[in-house]
Protein backbone atom coordinates (compact mmCIF):
# COMPACT_ATOMS: atom_id res chain seq x y z
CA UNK A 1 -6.14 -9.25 3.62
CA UNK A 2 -6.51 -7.24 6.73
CA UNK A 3 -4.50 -10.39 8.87
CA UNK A 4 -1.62 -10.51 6.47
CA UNK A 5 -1.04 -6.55 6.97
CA UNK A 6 -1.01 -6.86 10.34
CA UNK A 7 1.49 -9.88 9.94
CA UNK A 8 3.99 -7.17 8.27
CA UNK A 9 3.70 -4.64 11.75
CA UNK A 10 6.59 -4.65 14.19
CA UNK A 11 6.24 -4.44 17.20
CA UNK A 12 3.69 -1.68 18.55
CA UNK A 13 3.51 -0.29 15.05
CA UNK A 14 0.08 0.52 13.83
CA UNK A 15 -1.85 1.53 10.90
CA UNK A 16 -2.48 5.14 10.16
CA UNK A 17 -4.21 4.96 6.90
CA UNK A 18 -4.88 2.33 4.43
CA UNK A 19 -5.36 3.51 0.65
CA UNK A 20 -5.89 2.31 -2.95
CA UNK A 21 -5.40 2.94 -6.36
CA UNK A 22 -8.44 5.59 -7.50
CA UNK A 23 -11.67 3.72 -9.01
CA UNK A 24 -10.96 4.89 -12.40
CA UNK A 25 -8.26 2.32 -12.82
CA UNK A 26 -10.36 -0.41 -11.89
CA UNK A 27 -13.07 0.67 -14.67
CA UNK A 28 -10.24 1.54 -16.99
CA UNK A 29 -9.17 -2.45 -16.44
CA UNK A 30 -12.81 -4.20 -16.32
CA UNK A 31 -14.77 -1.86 -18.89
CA UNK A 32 -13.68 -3.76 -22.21
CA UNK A 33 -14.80 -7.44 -20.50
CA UNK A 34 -18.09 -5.82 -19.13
CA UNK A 35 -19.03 -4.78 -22.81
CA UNK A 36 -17.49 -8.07 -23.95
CA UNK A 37 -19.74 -9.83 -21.76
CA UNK A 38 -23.04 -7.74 -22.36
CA UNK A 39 -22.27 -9.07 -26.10
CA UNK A 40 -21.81 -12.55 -25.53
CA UNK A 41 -25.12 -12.17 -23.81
CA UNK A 42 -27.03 -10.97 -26.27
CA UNK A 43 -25.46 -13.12 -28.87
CA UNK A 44 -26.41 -16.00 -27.26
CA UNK A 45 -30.12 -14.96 -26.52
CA UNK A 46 -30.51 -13.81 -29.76
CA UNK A 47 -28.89 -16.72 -31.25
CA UNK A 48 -31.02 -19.06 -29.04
CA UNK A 49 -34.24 -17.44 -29.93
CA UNK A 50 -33.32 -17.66 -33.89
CA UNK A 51 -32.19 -21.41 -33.35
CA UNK A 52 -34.63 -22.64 -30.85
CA UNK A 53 -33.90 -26.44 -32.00
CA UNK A 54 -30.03 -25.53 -30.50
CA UNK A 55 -31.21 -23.53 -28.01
CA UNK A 56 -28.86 -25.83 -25.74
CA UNK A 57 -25.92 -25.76 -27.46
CA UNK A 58 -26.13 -22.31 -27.93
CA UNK A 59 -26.86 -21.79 -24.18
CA UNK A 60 -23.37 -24.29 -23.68
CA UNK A 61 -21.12 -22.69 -26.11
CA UNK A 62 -22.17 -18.99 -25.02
CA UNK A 63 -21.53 -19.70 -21.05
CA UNK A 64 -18.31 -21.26 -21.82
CA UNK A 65 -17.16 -18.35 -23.79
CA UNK A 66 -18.57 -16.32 -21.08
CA UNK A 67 -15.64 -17.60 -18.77
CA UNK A 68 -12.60 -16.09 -19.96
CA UNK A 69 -13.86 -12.29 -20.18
CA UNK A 70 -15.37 -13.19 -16.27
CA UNK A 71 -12.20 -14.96 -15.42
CA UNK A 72 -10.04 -12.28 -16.81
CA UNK A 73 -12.43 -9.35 -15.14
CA UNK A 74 -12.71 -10.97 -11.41
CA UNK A 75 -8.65 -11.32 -11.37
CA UNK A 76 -8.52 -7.51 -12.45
CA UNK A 77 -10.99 -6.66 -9.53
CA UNK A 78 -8.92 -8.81 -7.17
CA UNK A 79 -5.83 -7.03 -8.33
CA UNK A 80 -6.77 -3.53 -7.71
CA UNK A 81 -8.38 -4.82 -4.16
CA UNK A 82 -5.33 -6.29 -3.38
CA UNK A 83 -3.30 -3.71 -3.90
CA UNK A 84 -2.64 -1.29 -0.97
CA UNK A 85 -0.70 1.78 -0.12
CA UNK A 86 -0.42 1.92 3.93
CA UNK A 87 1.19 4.68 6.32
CA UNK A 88 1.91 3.26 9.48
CA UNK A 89 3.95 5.22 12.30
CA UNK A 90 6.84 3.83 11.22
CA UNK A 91 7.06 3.44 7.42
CA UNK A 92 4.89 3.39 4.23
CA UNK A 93 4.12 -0.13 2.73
CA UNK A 94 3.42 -1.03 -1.00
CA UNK A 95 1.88 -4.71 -1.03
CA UNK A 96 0.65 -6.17 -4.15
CA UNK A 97 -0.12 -9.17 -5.66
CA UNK A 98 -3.48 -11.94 -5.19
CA UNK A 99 -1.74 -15.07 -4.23
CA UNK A 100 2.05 -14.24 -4.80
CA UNK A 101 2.83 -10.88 -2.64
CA UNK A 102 4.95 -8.38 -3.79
CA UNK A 103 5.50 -5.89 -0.31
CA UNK A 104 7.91 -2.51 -0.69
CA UNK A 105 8.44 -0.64 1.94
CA UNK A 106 10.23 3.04 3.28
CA UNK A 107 10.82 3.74 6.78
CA UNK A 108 9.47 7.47 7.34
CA UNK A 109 12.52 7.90 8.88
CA UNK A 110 14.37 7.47 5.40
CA UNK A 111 12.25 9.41 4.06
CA UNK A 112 14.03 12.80 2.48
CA UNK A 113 10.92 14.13 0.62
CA UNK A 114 7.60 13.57 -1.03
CA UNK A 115 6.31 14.82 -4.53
CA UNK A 116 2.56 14.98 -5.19
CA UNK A 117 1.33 15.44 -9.23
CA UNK A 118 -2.34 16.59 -9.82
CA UNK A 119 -3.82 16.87 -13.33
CA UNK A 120 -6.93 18.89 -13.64
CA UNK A 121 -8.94 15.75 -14.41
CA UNK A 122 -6.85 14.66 -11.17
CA UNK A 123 -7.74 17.21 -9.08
CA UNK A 124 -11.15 17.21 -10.30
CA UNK A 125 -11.25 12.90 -9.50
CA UNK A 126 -9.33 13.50 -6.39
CA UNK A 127 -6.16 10.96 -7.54
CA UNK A 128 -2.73 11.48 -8.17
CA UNK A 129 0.41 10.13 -8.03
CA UNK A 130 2.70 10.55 -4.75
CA UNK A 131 6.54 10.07 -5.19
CA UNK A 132 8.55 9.37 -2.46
CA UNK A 133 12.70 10.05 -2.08
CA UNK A 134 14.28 7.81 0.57
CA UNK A 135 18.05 7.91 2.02
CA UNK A 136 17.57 4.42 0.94
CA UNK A 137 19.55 1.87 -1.52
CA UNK A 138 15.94 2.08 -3.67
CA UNK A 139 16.29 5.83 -3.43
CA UNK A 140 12.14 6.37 -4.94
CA UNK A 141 9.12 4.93 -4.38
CA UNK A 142 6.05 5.89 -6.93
CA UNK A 143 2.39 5.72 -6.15
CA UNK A 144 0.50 5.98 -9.33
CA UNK A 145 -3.13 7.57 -9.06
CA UNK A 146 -3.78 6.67 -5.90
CA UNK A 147 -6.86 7.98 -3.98
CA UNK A 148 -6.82 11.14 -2.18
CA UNK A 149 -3.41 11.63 -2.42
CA UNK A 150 -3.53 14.51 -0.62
CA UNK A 151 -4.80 13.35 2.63
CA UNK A 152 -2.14 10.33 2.01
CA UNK A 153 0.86 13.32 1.64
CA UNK A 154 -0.33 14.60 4.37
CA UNK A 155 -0.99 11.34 7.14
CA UNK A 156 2.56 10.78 5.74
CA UNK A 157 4.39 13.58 7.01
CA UNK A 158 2.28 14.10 10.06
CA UNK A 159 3.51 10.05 10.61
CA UNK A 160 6.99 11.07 9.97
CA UNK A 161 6.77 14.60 12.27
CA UNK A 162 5.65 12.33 15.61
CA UNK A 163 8.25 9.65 14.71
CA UNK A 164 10.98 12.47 14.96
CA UNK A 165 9.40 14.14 17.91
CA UNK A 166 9.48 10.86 19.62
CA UNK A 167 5.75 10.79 19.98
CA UNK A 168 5.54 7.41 17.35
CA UNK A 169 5.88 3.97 18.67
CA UNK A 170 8.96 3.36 20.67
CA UNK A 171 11.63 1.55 18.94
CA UNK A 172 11.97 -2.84 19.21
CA UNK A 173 13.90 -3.53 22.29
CA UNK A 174 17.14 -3.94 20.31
CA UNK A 175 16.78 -1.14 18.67
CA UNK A 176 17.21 0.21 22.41
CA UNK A 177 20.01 -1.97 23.67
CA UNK A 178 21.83 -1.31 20.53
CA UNK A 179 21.60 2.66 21.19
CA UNK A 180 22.78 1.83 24.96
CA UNK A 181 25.69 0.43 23.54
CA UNK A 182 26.76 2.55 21.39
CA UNK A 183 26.25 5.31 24.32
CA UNK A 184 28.75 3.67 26.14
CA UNK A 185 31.52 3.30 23.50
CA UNK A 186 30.63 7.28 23.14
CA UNK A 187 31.29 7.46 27.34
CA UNK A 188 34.52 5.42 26.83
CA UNK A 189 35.88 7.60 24.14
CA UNK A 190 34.56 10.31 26.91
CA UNK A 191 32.38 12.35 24.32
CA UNK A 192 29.52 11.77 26.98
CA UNK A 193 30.33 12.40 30.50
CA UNK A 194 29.12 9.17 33.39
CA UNK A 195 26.18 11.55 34.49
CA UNK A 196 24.91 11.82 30.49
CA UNK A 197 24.58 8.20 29.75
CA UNK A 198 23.24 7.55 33.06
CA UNK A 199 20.68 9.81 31.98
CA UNK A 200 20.34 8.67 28.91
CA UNK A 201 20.33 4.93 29.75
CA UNK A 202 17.33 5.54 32.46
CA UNK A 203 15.44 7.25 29.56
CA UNK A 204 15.52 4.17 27.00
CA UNK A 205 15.31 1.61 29.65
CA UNK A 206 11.65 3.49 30.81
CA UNK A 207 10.64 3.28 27.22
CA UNK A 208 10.80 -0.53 27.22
């Protein structure tokens, strides 16, 4: 999992913090096949100890029922494992999904601001759920009891503070010849003087 997040990053963007949904929704998800299972267990020792003379067929018929509560509970494990909430020092990525991959994401630059909600059992579990207003066409992004969602609130903002301040990764190098162009159609109109976007230009050239 850890290659395929790093085949999302741009260039020189790196992770900040990785997080998941809280534990609680994983037990939430596997605790009906666990009790299903410890069941079919006992059914089938029982059942083989009571009908010794089909102890095999017993044994057969209880492994193969066995399957689909196991089947059933590994994919739920697999989901929740799969399913990641990252802050990098550019954006914030959703991915989901085992095979198939389902990947949102919000550039922290879009970002216009972030709502945390804590219930008591919440704040008592550490989870919560983090909603996040872009300037985007999505417009909201919502993380539903995710772990320490504090500590993700805050990585997030931090992220998004440095990114202003310049201090995050420097921008692709087209991002940079695009902003030295449209420098120079501001110099043509002459909105910046020559000296200006000299300046300027000899800034985001040093920055590639």
């Amino acid at each position: 999992m850890a290659g395929y997040v790093e085949s999302l990053l741009g260039e020189r963007e790196k992770i900040i913090l990785i997080a998941h949904q809280h534990w609680f929704i994983l037990v939430r998800a596997i605790v009906l096949e666990i009790i299903i299972i410890l069941i079919l267990i006992a059914l089938t020792i029982i059942a083989g100890a009571y009908l010794s003379e089909f102890a095999l067929l017993i044994g057969a018929v209880g492994t193969i029922l066995l399957l689909l509560p196991l089947s059933t509970m590994i994919r739920d494990i697999l989901d929740w494992t799969n399913r990641q909430y990252i802050v990098t020092n550019r954006r914030v990525i959703q991915i989901s999904g085992i095979l198939s991959k389902n990947v949102t994401d919000s550039s922290l630059v879009k970002v216009t601001d972030v709502k945390m909600e804590q219930s008591a059992f919440g704040r008592l579990f550490n989870y919560g759920d983090i909603e996040i207003l872009t300037a985007s066409e999505f417009g909201v992004n919502l993380f539903r009891r995710i772990e320490e969602p504090i500590v993700f609130k805050t990585t997030m903002l931090n992220a998004k503070e440095r990114l202003e301040q310049g201090d995050g990764a420097d921008p692709p190098t087209e991002d940079i010849l695009e902003i030295i162009a449209s420098l120079d159609r501001l110099r043509d109109l002459g909105i910046l003087s020559e000296e200006e976007f000299n300046q300027k230009k000899e800034e985001l050239l040093a920055r590639l």
